[in-house]
Protein backbone atom coordinates (compact mmCIF):
# COMPACT_ATOMS: atom_id res chain seq x y z
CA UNK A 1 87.99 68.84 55.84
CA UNK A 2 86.15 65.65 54.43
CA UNK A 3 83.49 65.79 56.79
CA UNK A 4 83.55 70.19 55.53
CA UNK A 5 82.67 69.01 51.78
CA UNK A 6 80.75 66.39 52.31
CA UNK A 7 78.42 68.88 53.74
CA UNK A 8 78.95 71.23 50.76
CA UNK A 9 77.92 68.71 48.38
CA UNK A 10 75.11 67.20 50.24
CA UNK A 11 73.52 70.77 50.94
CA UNK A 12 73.79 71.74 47.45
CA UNK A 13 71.78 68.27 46.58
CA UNK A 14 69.07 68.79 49.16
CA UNK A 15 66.05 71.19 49.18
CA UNK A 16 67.46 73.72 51.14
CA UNK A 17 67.08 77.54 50.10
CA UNK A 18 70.45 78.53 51.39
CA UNK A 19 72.87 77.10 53.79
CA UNK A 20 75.83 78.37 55.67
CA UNK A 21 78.62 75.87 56.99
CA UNK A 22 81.38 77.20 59.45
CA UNK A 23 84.03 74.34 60.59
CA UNK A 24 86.30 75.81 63.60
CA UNK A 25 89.58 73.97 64.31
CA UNK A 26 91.30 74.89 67.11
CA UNK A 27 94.88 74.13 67.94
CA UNK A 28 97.01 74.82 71.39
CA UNK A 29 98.49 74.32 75.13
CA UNK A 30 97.27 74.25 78.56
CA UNK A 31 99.47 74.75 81.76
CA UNK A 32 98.15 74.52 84.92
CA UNK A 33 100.96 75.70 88.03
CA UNK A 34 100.21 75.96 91.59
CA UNK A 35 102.26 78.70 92.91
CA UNK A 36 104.91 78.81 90.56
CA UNK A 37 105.11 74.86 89.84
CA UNK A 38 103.67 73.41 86.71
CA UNK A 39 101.35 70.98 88.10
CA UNK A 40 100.75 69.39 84.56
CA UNK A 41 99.95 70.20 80.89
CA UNK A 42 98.81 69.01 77.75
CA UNK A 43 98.45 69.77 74.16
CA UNK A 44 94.97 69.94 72.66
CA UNK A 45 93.34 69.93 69.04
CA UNK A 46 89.45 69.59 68.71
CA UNK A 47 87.24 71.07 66.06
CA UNK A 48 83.53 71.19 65.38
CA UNK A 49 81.06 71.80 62.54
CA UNK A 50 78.44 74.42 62.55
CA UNK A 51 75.33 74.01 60.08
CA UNK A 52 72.78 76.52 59.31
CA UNK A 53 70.29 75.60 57.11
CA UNK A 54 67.36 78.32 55.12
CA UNK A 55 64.35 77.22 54.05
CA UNK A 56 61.69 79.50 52.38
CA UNK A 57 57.33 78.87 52.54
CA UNK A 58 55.84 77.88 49.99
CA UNK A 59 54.24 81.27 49.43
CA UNK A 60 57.79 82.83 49.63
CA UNK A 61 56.66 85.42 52.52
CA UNK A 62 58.58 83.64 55.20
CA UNK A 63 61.99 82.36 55.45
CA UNK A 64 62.72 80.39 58.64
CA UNK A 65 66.39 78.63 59.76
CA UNK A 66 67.95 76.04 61.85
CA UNK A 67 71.29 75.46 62.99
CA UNK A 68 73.26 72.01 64.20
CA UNK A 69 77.04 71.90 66.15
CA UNK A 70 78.57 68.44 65.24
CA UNK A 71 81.68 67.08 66.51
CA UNK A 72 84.47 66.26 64.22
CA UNK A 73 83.50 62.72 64.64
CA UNK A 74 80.12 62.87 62.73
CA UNK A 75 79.09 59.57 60.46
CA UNK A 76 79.59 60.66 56.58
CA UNK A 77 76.07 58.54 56.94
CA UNK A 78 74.37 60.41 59.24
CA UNK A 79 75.08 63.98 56.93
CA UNK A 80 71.45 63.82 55.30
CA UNK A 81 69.09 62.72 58.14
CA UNK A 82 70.75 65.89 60.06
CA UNK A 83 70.31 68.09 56.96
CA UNK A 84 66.61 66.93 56.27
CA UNK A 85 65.82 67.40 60.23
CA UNK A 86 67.20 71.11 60.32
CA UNK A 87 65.13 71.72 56.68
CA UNK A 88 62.27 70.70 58.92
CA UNK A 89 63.11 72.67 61.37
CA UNK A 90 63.65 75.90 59.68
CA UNK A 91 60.53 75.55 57.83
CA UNK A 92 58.64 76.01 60.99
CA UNK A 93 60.27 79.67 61.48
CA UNK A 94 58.94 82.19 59.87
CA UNK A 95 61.10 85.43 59.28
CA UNK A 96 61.05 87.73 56.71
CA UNK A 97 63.33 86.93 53.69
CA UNK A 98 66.76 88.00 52.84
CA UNK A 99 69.61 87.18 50.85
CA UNK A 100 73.13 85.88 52.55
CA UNK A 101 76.20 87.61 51.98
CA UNK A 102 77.98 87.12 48.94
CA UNK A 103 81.97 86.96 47.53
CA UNK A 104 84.22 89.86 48.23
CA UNK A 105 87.61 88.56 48.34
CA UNK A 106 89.62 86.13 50.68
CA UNK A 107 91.23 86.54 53.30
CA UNK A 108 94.59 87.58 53.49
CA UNK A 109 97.39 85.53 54.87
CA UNK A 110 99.03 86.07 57.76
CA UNK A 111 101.88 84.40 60.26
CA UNK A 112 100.77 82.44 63.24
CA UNK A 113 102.37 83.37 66.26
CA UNK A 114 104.54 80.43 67.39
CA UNK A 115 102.69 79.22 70.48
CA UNK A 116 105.74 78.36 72.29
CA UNK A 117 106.50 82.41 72.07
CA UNK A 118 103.35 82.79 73.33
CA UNK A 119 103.39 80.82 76.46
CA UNK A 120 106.72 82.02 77.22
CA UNK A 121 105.34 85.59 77.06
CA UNK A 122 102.69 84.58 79.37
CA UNK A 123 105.39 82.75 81.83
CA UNK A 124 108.14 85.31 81.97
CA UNK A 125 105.24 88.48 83.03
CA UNK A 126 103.60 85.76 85.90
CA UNK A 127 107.60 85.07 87.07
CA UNK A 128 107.90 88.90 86.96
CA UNK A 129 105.33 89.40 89.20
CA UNK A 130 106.68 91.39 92.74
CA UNK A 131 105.19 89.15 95.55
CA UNK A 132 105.46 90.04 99.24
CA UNK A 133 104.95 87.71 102.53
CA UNK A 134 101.31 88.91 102.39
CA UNK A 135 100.55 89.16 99.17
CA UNK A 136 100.92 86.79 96.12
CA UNK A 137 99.63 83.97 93.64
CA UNK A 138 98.26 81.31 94.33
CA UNK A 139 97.52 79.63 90.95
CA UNK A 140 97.39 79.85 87.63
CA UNK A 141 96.56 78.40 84.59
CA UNK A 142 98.13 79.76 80.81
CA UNK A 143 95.45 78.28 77.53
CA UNK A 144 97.75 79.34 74.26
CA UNK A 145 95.74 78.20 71.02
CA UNK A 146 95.75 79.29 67.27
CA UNK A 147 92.29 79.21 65.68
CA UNK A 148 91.68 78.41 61.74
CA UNK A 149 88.13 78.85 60.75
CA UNK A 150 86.51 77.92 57.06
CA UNK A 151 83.25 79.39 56.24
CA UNK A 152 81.19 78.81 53.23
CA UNK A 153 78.06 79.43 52.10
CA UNK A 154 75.21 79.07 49.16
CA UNK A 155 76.19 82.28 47.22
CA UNK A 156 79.67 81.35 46.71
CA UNK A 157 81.35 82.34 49.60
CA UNK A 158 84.40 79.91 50.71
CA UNK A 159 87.21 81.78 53.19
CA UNK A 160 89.41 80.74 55.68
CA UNK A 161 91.14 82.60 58.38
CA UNK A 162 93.36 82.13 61.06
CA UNK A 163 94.00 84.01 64.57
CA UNK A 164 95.47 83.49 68.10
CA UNK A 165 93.57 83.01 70.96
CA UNK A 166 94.90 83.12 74.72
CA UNK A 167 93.75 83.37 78.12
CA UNK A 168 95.35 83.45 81.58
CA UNK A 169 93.39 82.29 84.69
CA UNK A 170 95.02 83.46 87.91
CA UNK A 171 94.38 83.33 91.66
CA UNK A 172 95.56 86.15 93.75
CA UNK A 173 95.78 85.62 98.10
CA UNK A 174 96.48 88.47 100.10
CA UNK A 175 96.56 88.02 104.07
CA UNK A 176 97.56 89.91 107.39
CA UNK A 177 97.62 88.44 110.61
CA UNK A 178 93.85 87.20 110.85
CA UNK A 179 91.87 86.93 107.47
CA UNK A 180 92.69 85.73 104.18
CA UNK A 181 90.91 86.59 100.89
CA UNK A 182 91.44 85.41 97.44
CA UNK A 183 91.04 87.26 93.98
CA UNK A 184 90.39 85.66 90.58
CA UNK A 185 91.14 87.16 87.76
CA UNK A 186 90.72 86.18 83.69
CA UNK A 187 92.15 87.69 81.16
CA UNK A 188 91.27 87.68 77.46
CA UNK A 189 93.68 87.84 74.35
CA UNK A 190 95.23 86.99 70.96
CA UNK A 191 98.51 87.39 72.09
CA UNK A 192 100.45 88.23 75.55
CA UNK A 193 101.06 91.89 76.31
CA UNK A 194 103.25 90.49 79.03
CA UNK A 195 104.03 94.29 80.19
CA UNK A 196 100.19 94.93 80.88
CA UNK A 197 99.34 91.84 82.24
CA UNK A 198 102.41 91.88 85.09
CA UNK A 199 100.63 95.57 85.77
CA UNK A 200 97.30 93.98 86.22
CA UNK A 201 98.33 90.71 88.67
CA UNK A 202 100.66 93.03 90.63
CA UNK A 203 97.12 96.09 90.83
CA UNK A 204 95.38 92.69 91.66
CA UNK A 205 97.78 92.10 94.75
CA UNK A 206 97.23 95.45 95.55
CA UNK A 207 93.40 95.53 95.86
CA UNK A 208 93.30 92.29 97.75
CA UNK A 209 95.59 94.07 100.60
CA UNK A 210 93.51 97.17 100.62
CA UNK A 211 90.44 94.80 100.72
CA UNK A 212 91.77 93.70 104.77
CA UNK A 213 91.78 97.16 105.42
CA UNK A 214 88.44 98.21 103.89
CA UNK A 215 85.72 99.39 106.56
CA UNK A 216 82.15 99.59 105.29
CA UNK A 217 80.75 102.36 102.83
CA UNK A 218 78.93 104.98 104.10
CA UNK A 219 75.82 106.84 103.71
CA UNK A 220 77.30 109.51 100.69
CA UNK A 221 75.30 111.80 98.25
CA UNK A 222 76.00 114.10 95.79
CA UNK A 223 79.69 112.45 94.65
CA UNK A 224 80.78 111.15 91.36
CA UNK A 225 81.66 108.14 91.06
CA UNK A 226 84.69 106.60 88.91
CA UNK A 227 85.50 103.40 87.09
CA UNK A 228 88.71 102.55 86.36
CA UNK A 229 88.86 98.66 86.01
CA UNK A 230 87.20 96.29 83.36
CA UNK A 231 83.68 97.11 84.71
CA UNK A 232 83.88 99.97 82.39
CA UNK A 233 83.44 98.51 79.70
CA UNK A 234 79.97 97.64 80.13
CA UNK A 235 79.24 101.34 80.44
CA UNK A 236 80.18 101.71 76.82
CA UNK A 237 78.49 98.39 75.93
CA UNK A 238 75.30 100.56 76.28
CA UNK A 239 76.45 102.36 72.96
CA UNK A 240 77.49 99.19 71.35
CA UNK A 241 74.47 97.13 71.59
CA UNK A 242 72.30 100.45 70.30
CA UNK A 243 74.08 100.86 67.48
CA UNK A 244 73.07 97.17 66.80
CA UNK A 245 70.94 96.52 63.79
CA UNK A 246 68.82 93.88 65.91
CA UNK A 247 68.10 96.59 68.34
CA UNK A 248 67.14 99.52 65.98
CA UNK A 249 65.09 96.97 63.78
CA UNK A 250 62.78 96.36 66.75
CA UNK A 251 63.07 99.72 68.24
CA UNK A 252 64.88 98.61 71.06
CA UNK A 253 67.26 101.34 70.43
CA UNK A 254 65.91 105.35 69.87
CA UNK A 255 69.52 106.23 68.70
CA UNK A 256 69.04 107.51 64.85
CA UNK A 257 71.62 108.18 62.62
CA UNK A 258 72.69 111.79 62.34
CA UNK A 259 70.26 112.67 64.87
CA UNK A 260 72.39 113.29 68.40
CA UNK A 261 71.89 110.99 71.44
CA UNK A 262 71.84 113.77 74.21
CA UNK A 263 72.90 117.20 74.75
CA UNK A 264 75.95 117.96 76.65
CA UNK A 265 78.23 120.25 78.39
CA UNK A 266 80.21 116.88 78.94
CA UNK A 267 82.66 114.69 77.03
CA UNK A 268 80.25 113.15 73.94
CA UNK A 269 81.38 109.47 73.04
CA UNK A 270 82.48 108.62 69.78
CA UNK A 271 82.69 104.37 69.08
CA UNK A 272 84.73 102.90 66.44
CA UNK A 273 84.84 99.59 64.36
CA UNK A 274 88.59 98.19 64.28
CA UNK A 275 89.45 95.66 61.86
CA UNK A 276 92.66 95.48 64.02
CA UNK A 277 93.84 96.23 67.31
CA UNK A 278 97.47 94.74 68.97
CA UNK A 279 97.09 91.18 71.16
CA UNK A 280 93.06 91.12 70.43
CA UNK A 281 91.95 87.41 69.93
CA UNK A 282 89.45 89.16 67.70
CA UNK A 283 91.42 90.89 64.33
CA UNK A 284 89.28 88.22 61.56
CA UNK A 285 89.02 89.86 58.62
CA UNK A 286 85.55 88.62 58.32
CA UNK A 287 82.72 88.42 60.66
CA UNK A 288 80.65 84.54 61.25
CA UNK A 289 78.76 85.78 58.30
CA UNK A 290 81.36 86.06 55.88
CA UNK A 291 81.01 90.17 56.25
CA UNK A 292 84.25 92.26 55.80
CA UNK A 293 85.27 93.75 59.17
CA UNK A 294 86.54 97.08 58.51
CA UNK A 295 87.98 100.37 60.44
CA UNK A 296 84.58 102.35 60.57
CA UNK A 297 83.01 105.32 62.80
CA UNK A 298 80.03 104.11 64.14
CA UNK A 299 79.00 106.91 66.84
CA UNK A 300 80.93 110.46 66.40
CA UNK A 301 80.72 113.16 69.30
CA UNK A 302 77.15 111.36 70.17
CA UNK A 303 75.94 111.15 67.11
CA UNK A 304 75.28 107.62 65.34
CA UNK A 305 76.72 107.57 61.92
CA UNK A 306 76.41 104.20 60.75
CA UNK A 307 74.71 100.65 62.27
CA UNK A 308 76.75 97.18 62.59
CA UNK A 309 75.20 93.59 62.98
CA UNK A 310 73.78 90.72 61.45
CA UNK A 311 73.00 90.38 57.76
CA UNK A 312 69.41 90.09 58.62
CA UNK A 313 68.43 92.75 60.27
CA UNK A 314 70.94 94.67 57.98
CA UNK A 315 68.76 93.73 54.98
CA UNK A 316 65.55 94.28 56.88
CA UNK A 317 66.42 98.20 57.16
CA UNK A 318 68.24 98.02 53.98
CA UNK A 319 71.75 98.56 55.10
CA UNK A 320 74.16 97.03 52.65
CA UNK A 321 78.48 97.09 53.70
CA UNK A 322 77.11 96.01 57.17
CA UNK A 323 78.99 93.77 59.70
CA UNK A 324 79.36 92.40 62.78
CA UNK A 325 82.36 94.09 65.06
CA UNK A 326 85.05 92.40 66.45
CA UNK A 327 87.30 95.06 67.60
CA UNK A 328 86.22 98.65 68.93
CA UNK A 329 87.26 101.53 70.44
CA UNK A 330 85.72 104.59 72.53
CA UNK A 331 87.81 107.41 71.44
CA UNK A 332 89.65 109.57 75.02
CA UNK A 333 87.57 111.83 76.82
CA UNK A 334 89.04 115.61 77.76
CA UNK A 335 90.80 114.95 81.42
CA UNK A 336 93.41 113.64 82.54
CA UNK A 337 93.69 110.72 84.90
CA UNK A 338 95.00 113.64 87.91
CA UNK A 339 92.28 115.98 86.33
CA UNK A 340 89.38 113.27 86.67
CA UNK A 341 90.10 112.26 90.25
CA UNK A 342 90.16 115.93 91.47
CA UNK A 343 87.66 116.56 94.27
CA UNK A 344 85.35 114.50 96.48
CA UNK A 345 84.29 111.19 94.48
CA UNK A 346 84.33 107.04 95.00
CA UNK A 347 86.43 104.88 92.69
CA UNK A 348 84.94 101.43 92.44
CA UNK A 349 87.53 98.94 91.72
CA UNK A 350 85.80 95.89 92.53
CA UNK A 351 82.15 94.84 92.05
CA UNK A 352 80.19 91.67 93.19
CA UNK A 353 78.21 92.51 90.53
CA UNK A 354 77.88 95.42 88.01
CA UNK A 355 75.76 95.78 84.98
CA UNK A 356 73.93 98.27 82.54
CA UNK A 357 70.53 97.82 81.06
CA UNK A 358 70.91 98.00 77.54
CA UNK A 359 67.28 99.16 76.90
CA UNK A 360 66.93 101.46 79.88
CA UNK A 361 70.24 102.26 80.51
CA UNK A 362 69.79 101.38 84.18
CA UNK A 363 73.00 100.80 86.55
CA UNK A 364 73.43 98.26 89.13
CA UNK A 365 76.38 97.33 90.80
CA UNK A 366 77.47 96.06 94.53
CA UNK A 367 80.97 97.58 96.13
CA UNK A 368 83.51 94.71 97.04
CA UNK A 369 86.61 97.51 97.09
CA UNK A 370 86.35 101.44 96.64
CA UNK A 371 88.14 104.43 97.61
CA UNK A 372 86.33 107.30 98.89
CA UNK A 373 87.98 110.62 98.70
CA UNK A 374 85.98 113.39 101.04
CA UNK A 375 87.75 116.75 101.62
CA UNK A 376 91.27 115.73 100.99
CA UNK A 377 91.15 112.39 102.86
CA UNK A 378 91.14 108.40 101.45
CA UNK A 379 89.04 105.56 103.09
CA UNK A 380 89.21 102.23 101.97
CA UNK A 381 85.39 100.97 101.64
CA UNK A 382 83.25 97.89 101.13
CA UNK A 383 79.99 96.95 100.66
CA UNK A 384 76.79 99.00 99.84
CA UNK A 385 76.01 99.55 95.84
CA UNK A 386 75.42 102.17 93.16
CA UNK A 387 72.93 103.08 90.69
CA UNK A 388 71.26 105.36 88.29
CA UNK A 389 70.93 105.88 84.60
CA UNK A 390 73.26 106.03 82.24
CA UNK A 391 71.36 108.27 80.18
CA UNK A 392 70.82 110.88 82.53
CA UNK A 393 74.81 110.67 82.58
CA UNK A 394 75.36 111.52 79.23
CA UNK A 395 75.01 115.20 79.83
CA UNK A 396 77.74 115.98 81.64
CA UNK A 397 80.08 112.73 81.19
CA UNK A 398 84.05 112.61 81.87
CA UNK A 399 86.31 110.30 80.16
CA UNK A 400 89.94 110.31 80.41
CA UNK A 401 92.20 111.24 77.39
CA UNK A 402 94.57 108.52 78.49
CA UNK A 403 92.68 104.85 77.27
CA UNK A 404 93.14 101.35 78.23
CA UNK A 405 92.37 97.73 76.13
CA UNK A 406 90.82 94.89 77.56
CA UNK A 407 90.79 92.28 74.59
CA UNK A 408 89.23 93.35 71.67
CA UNK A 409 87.87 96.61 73.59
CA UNK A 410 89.87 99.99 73.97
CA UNK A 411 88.11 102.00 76.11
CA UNK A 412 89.23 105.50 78.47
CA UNK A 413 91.07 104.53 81.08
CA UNK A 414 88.94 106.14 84.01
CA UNK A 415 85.33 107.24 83.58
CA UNK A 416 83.21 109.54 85.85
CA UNK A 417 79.83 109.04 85.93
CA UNK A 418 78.39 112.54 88.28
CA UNK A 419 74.23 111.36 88.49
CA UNK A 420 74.78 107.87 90.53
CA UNK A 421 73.21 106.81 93.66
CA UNK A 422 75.56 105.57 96.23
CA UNK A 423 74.00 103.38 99.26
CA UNK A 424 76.30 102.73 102.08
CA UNK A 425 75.86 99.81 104.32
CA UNK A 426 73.11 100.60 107.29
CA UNK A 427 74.91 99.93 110.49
């Protein structure tokens, strides 16, 4: 906190335009096991200091920026020689001007979870997980932490906020009588939903037994395929990022507001800002900015209704009430989970890899573990990959009514894209 207004007070003395200064304390517990035995833990508190610095050209067409991390441990000395070198810095840059965000209220207060809750949560789902002779964990590791962050900037703005962090690290090992495989798995929150996470180890457990069993993918056309794990979520990432000020600005994006995004005889997505949503590590009630987060529609039914991002590229297209989301939600599709996986079709459940192009909407992914359902019959399958484009998916897309939340994303639980290429593995 020392370190926090000495900056303060040697900003406002120096020749910088406009500054913003973001110190980020965090606060928690680490537990390693090995099986179910706690191989060792500590306790943890480190912090650090972010500086941005503005500084405008002489003419006042350009306004560039720079931006230092210190440690905690930074020399009150050494405050102006960093300060002068980022000034220098920033006056190299040269982006159109705009003003920072100003006051609009503090944050308001809320409870810390007790960590000891937390990692107790955490500890009584892994202990409830159903392990067999072939099939169970191998290791984990449990990181509990409660975050306090203090932001302030040169138009007056001075909050801090607090929120929980967690994240569970865990190693999965599933065997028969000649092969072994393993399966890692992270997962992201504020707090434990100790229910879904004992769900997702013990669907874990059983992807790494159907993964002995799996035989290789074969040469299929003409099938949808489904998504029903995490990789789903960068399917709706493609909405996301074009809704993105940065994007739109430099006509990365063609999505316009009011203006639909494709026609369909399919489910259209509609994408929400949520200023909360249960166990995200992510409900601030302002973004790194010092924007209010808010509930907000952002795409309804395929149609964009308002942008989110950065306060420059905000001001740029002259967007004011802009921020950067934290939380967000795709609203339910029109099936049902039995309704979706009617018919011939591949569920992916594991990738190697899977992504989709932002800008081009292209699809990528390599098949570690699918199941392929072909005139009322199951194979387990590996290998071979997918692709397409996303876009020429929109027109008939299927999303599920029922949804599921990864972090600070709530998504439909199972998604069908019917316009993807499937390449089996050439024998």
């Amino acid at each position: 906190m020392m370190l926090f207004d000495a900056f303060v007070n040697e900003l406002g003395r120096s020749s910088a335009d406009a500054w913003e200064l973001t110190e980020r304390t965090t606060s928690g517990w680490e537990f390693y096991f090995v099986r179910h035995e706690l191989d060792q833990n500590r306790a943890k508190e480190v912090g650090e200091l972010t500086v941005k610095v503005f500084k405008r050209s002489e003419d006042g067409q350009y306004m560039g920026n720079a931006t230092a991390v210190l440690p905690p441990t930074t020399d009150e000395a050494e405050i102006s020689q960093v300060i002068e070198k980022l000034i220098y810095q920033a006056s190299l840059v040269k982006n159109k001007p705009y003003d920072l965000v100003g006051p609009s209220g503090n944050p308001v207060s809320a409870d810390l979870p007790d960590l000891y809750n937390v990692a107790k949560d955490y500890l009584d789902a892994m202990n409830s997980v159903q392990e067999t002779k072939t099939e169970d964990i191998n290791s984990y590791e449990i990181f509990c932490s409660n975050i306090t962050v203090h932001f302030a900037n040169s138009c007056g703005v001075d909050i801090v906020q607090s929120f929980p962090v967690s994240m569970a690290e865990v190693v999965v090992n599933a065997r028969d009588a000649g092969h072994e495989i393993e399966l890692y798995r992270m997962y992201n929150a504020g707090t434990c939903d100790g229910d879904q996470l004992r769900k997702n180890i013990q669907r874990t457990m059983e992807f790494g037994r159907d993964r002995l069993k799996a035989e290789p993918t074969p040469e299929v056309s003409g099938i949808p395929v489904l998504l029903s794990t995490s990789d789903a979520v960068q399917v709706y990432y493609y909405f996301l990022d074009n809704l993105d000020v940065s994007y739109v600005y430099r006509h990365l994006s063609s999505f316009e507001l009011g203006k639909e995004i494709a026609v369909s005889t399919g489910d259209r997505v509609t994408v929400r800002s949520r200023k909360e949503l249960l166990n995200s590590s992510c409900n601030l009630q302002f973004d790194p900015e010092g924007s209010p987060v808010r509930d907000l529609v952002l795409m309804e039914q395929g149609v964009p209704k308002a942008f989110h991002g950065s306060r420059m590229f905000s001001s740029y297209l002259g967007l004011e009430g802009s921020f950067q989301v934290q939380n967000w939600e795709v609203s339910g599709g029109s099936c049902s989970e039995e309704e979706i996986r009617q018919g011939d079709h591949l569920e992916i459940v594991e990738f190697s890899d899977f992504q989709v192009d932002p800008l081009t909407g292209d699809i990528f992914g390599e098949v570690r573990l699918g199941y392929l359902h072909l005139n009322g019959e199951v194979w387990i399958v590996t290998g071979g990959s997918v692709s397409g484009d996303l876009k020429e998916n929109l027109s008939d897309l299927r999303m599920t009514r029922e949804q599921v939340q990864y972090n600070n994303v709530m998504i439909p639980a199972v998604t069908r894209l019917s316009h993807v290429s499937i390449a089996g593995v050439k024998q």
